[in-house]
N, C-alpha and C. Protein backbone atom coordinates (compact mmCIF):
# COMPACT_ATOMS: atom_id res chain seq x y z
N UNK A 1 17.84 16.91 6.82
CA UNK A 1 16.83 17.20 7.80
C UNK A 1 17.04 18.59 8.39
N UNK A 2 18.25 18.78 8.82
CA UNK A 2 18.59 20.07 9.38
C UNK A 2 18.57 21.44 8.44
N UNK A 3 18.36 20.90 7.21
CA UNK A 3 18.22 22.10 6.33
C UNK A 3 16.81 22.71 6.03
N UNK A 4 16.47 21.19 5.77
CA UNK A 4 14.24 21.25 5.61
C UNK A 4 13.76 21.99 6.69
N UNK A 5 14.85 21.43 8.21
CA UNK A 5 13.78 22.27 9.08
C UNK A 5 14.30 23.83 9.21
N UNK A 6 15.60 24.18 8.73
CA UNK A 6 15.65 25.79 8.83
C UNK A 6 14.84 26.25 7.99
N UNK A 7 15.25 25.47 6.84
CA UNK A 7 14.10 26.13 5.38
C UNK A 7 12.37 26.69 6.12
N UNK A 8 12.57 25.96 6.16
CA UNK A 8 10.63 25.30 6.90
C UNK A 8 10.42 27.47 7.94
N UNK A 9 11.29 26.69 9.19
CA UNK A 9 11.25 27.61 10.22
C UNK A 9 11.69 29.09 9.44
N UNK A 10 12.11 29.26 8.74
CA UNK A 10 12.15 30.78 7.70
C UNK A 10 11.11 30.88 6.84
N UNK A 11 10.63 30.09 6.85
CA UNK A 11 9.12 30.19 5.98
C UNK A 11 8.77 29.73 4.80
N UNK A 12 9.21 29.10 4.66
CA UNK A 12 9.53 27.70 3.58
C UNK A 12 8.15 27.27 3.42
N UNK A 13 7.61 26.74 2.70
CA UNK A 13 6.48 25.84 2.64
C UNK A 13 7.13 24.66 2.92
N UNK A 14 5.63 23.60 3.28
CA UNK A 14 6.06 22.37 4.11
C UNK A 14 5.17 21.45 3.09
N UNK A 15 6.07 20.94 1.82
CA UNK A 15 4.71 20.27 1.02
C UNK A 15 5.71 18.60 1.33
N UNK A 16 4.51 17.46 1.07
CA UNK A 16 5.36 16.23 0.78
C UNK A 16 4.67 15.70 -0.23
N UNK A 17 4.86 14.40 -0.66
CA UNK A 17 4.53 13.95 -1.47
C UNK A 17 3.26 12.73 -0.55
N UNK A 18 3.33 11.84 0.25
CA UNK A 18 1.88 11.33 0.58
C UNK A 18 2.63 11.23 2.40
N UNK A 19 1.50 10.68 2.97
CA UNK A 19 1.97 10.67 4.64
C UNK A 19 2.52 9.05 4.84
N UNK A 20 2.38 8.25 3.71
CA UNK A 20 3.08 6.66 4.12
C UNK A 20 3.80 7.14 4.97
N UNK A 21 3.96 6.26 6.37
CA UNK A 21 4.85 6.42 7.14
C UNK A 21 5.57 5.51 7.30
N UNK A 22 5.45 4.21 6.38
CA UNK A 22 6.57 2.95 6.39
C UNK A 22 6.32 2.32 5.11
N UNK A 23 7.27 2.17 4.41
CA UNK A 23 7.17 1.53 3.18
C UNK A 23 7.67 0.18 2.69
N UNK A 24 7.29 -1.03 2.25
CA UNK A 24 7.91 -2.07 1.78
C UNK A 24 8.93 -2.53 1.63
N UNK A 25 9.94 -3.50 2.06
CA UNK A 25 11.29 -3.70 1.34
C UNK A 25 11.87 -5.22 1.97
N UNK A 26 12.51 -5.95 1.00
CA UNK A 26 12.90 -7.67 1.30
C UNK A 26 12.67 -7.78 2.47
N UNK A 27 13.86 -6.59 3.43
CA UNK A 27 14.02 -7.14 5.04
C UNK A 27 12.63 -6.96 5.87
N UNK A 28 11.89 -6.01 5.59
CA UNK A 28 10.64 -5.66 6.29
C UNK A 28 10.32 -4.07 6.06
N UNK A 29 9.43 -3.36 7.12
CA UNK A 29 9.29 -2.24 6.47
C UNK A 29 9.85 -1.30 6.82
N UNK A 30 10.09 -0.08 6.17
CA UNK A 30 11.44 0.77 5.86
C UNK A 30 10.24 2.49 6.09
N UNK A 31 10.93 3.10 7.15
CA UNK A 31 10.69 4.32 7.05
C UNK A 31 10.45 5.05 5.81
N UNK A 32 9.34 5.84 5.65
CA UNK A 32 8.69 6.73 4.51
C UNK A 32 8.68 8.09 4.74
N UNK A 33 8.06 9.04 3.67
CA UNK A 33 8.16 10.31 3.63
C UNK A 33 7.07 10.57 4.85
N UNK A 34 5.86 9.89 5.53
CA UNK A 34 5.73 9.97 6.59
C UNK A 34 5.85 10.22 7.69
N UNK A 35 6.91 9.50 8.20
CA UNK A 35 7.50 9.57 9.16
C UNK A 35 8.48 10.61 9.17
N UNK A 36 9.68 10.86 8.00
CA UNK A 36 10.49 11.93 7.59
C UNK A 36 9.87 13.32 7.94
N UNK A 37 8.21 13.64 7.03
CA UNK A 37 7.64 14.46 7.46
C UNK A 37 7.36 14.52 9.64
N UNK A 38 7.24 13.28 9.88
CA UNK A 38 6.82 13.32 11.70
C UNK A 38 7.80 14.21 12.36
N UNK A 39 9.24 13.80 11.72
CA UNK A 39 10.50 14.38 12.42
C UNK A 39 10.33 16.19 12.47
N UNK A 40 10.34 16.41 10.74
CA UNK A 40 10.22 17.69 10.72
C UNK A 40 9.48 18.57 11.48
N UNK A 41 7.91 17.92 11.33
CA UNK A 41 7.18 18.15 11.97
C UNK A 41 7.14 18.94 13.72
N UNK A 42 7.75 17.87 14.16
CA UNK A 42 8.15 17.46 15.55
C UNK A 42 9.12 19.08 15.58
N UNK A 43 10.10 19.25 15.03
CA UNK A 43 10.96 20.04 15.14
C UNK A 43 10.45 21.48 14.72
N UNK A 44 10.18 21.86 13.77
CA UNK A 44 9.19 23.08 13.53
C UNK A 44 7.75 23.36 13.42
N UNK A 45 6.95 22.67 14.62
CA UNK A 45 5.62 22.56 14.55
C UNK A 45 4.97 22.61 13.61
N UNK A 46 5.13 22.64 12.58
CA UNK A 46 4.32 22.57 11.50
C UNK A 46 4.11 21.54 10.45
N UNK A 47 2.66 21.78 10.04
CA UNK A 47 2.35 20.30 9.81
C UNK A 47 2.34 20.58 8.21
N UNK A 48 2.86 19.03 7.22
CA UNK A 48 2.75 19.71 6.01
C UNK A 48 1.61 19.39 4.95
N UNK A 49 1.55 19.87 3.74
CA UNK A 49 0.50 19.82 3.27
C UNK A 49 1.20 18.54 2.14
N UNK A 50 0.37 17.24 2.31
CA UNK A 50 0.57 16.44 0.97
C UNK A 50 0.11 16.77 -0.04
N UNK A 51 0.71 16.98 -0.93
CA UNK A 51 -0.04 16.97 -2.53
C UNK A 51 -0.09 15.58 -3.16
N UNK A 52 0.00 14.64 -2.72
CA UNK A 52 -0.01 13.29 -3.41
C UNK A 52 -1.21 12.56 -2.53
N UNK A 53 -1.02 11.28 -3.01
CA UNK A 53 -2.15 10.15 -2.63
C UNK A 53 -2.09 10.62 -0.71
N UNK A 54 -3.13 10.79 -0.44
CA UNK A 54 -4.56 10.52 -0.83
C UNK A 54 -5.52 11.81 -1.20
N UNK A 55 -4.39 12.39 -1.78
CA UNK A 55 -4.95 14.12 -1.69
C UNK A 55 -6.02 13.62 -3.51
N UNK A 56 -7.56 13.73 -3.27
CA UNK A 56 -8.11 13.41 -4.60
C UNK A 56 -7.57 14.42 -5.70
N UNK A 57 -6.74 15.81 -5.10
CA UNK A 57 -6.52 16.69 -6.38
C UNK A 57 -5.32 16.19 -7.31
N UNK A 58 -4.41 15.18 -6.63
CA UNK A 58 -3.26 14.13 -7.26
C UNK A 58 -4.31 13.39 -8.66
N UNK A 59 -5.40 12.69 -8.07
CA UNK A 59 -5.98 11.86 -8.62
C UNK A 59 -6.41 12.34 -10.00
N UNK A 60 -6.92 13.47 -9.64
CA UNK A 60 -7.97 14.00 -10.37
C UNK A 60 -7.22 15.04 -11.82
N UNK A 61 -5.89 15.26 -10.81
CA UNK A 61 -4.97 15.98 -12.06
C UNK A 61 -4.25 14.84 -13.10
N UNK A 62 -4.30 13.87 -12.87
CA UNK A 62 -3.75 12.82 -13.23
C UNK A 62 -4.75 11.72 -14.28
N UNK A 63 -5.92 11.98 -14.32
CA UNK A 63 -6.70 11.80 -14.95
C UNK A 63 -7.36 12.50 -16.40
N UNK A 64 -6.93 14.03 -15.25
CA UNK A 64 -7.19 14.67 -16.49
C UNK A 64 -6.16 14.93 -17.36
N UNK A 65 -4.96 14.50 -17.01
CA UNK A 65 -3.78 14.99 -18.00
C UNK A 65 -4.10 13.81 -18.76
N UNK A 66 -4.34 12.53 -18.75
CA UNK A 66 -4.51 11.20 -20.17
C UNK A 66 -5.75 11.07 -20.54
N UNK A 67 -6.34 11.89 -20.29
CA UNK A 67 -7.90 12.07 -20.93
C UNK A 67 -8.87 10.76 -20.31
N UNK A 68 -8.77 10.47 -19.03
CA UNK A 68 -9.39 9.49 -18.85
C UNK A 68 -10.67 10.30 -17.47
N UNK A 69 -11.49 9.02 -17.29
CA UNK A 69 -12.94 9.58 -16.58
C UNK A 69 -12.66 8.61 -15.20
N UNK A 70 -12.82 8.71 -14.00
CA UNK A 70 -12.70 7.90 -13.36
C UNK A 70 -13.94 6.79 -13.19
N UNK A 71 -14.89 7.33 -13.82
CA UNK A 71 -15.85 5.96 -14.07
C UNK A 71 -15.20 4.55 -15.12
N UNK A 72 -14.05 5.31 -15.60
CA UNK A 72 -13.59 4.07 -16.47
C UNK A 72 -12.00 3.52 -16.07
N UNK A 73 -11.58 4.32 -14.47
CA UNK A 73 -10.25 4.16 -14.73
C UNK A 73 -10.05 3.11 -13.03
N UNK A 74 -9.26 2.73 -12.53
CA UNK A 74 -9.05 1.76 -11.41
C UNK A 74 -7.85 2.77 -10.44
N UNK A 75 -7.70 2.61 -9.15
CA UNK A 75 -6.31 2.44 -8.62
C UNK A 75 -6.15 0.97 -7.52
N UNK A 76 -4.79 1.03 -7.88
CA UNK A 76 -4.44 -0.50 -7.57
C UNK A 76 -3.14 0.32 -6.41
N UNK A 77 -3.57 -0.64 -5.90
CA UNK A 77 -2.53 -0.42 -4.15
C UNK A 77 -2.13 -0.75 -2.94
N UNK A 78 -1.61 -1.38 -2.37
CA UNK A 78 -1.10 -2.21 -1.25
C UNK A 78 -1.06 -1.50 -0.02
N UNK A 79 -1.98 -0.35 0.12
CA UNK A 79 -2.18 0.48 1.27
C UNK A 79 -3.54 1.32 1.03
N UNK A 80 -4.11 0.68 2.50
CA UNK A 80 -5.72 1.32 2.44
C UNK A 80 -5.58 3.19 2.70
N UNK A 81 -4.68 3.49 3.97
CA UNK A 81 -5.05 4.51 4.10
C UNK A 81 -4.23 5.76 2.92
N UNK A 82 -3.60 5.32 2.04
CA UNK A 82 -3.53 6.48 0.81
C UNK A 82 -3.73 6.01 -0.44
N UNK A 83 -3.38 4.49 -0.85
CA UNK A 83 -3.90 3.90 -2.06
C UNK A 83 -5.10 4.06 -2.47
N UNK A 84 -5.87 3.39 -1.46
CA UNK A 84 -7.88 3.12 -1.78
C UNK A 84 -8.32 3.76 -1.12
N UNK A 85 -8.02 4.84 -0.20
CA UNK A 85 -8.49 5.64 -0.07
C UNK A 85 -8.23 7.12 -1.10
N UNK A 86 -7.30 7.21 -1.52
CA UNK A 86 -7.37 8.03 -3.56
C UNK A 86 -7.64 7.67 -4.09
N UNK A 87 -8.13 6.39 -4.36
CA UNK A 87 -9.20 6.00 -5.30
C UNK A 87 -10.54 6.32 -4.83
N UNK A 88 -10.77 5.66 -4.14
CA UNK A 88 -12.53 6.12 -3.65
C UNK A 88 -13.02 7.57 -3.51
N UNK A 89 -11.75 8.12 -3.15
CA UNK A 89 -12.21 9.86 -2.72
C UNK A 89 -12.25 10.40 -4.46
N UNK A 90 -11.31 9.58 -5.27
CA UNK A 90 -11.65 10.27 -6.50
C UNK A 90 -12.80 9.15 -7.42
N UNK A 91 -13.38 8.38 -6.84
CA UNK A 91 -14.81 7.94 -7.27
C UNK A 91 -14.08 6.59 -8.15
N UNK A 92 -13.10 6.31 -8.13
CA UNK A 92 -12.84 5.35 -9.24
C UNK A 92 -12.78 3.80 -8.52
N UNK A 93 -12.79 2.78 -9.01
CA UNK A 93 -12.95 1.70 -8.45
C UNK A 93 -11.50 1.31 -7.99
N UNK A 94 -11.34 0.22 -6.34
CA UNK A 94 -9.89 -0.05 -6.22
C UNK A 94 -9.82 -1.09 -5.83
N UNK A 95 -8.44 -1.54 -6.30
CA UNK A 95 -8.02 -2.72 -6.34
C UNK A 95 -6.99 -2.85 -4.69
N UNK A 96 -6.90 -3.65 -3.70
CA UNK A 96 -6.42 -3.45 -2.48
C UNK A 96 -4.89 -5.08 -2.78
N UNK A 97 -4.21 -4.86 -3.29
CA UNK A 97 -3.22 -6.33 -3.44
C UNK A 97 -2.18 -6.16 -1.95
N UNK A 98 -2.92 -7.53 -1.73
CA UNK A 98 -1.67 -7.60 -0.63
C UNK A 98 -0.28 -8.37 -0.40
N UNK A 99 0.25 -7.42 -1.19
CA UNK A 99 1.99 -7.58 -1.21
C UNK A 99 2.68 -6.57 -0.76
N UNK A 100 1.53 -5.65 0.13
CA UNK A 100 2.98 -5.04 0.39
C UNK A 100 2.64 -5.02 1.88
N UNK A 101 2.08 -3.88 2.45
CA UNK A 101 2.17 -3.73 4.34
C UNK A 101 0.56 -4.14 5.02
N UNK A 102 -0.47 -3.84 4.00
CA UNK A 102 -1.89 -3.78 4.51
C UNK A 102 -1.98 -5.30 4.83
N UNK A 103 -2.90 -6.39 5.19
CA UNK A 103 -2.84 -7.36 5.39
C UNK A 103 -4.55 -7.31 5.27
N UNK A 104 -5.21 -8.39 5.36
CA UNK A 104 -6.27 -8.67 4.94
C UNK A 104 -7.23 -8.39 6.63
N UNK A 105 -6.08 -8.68 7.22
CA UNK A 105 -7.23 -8.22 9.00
C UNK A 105 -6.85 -7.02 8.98
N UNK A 106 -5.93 -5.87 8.13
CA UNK A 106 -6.13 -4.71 8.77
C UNK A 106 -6.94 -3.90 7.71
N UNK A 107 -7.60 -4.27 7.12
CA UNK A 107 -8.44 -3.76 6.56
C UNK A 107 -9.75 -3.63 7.06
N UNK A 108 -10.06 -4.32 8.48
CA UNK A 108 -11.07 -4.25 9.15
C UNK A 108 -11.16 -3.20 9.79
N UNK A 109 -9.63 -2.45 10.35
CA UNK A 109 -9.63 -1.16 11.22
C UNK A 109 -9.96 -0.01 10.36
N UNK A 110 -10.75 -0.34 9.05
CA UNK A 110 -10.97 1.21 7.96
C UNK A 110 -12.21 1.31 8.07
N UNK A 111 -12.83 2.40 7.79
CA UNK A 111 -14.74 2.60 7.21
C UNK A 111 -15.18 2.47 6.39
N UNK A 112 -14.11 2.23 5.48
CA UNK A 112 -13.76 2.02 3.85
C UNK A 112 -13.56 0.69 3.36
N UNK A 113 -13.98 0.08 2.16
CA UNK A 113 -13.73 -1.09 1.69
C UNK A 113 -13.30 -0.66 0.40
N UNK A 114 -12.12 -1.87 -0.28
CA UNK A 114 -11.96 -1.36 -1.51
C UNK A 114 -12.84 -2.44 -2.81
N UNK A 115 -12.83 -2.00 -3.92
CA UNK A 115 -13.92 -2.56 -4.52
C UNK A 115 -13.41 -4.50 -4.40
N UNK A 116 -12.11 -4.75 -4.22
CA UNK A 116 -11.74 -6.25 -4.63
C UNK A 116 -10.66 -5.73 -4.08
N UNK A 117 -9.90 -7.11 -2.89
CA UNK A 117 -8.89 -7.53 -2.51
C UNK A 117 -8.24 -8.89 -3.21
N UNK A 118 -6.87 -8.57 -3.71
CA UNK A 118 -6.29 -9.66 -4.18
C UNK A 118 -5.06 -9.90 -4.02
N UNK A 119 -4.60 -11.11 -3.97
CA UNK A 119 -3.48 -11.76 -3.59
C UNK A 119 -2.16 -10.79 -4.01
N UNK A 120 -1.86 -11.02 -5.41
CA UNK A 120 -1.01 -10.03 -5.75
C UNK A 120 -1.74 -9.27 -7.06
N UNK A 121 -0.82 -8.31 -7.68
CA UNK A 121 -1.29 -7.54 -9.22
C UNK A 121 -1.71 -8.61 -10.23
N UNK A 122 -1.02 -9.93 -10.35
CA UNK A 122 -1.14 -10.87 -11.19
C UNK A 122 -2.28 -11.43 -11.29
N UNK A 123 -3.24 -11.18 -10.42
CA UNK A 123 -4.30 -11.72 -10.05
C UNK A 123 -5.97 -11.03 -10.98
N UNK A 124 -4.92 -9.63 -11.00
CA UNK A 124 -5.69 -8.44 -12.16
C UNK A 124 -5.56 -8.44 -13.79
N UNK A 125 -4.74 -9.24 -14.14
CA UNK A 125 -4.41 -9.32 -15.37
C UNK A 125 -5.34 -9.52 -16.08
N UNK A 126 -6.59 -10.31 -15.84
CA UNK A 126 -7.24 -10.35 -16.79
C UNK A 126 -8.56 -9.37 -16.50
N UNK A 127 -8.83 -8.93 -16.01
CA UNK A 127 -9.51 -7.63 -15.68
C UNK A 127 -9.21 -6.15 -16.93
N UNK A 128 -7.67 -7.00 -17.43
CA UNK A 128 -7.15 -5.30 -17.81
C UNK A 128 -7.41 -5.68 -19.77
């Protein structure tokens, strides 16, 4: 931490990978690059730029590297605000499984719906 933020404060770029700010795990949920980014943040005012979910240019580079169209491709994800929301911003249909932090009432606090909510991934299998 103390290095990111000298880096940073000398003029470092400030990139992360998505803003999850708590992530999944047996005991419950576990601090993310989110929050990691909050600290930094906090310490050298500056805010950073994600290049990952929910950034659509993740999506969209990622599509085009396997030759696929997002009219034909899905994202599947256990978090509305960077999962299905990179899917929808990159036009493709999404799958919302709740196994990991989202829950089925907090999907009411979005503006966004995802195309199908399901129990877990297993539930998609025959879809694929």
């Amino acid at each position: 931490m103390t290095k990111a933020v000298r880096l940073i404060n000398a003029g470092a770029r400030f990139i992360c990978t998505n803003p999850d700010e708590t992530g999944p795990s047996a005991e419950g949920p576990l601090p993310a690059t989110g929050a990691v980014a909050a600290l930094i943040t906090k310490a050298t005012g500056k805010k950073p730029y994600f290049a990952g979910k929910p950034n659509p240019l993740m999506m969209r580079t990622g599509l085009n590297a396997i030759g696929a169209h997002s009219e034909s491709s899905a994202m599947i994800g256990d978090r509305m605000d960077t999962d299905v929301l990179a899917g929808l911003e990159a036009g493709m249909q999404t799958f919302l499984v709740l196994t990991g932090l989202t829950s089925l009432a907090d999907t009411e606090k979005f503006p966004y719906r995802p195309t199908k909510t399901v129990d877990s991934i297993a539930d998609l299998v025959d879809l694929v």
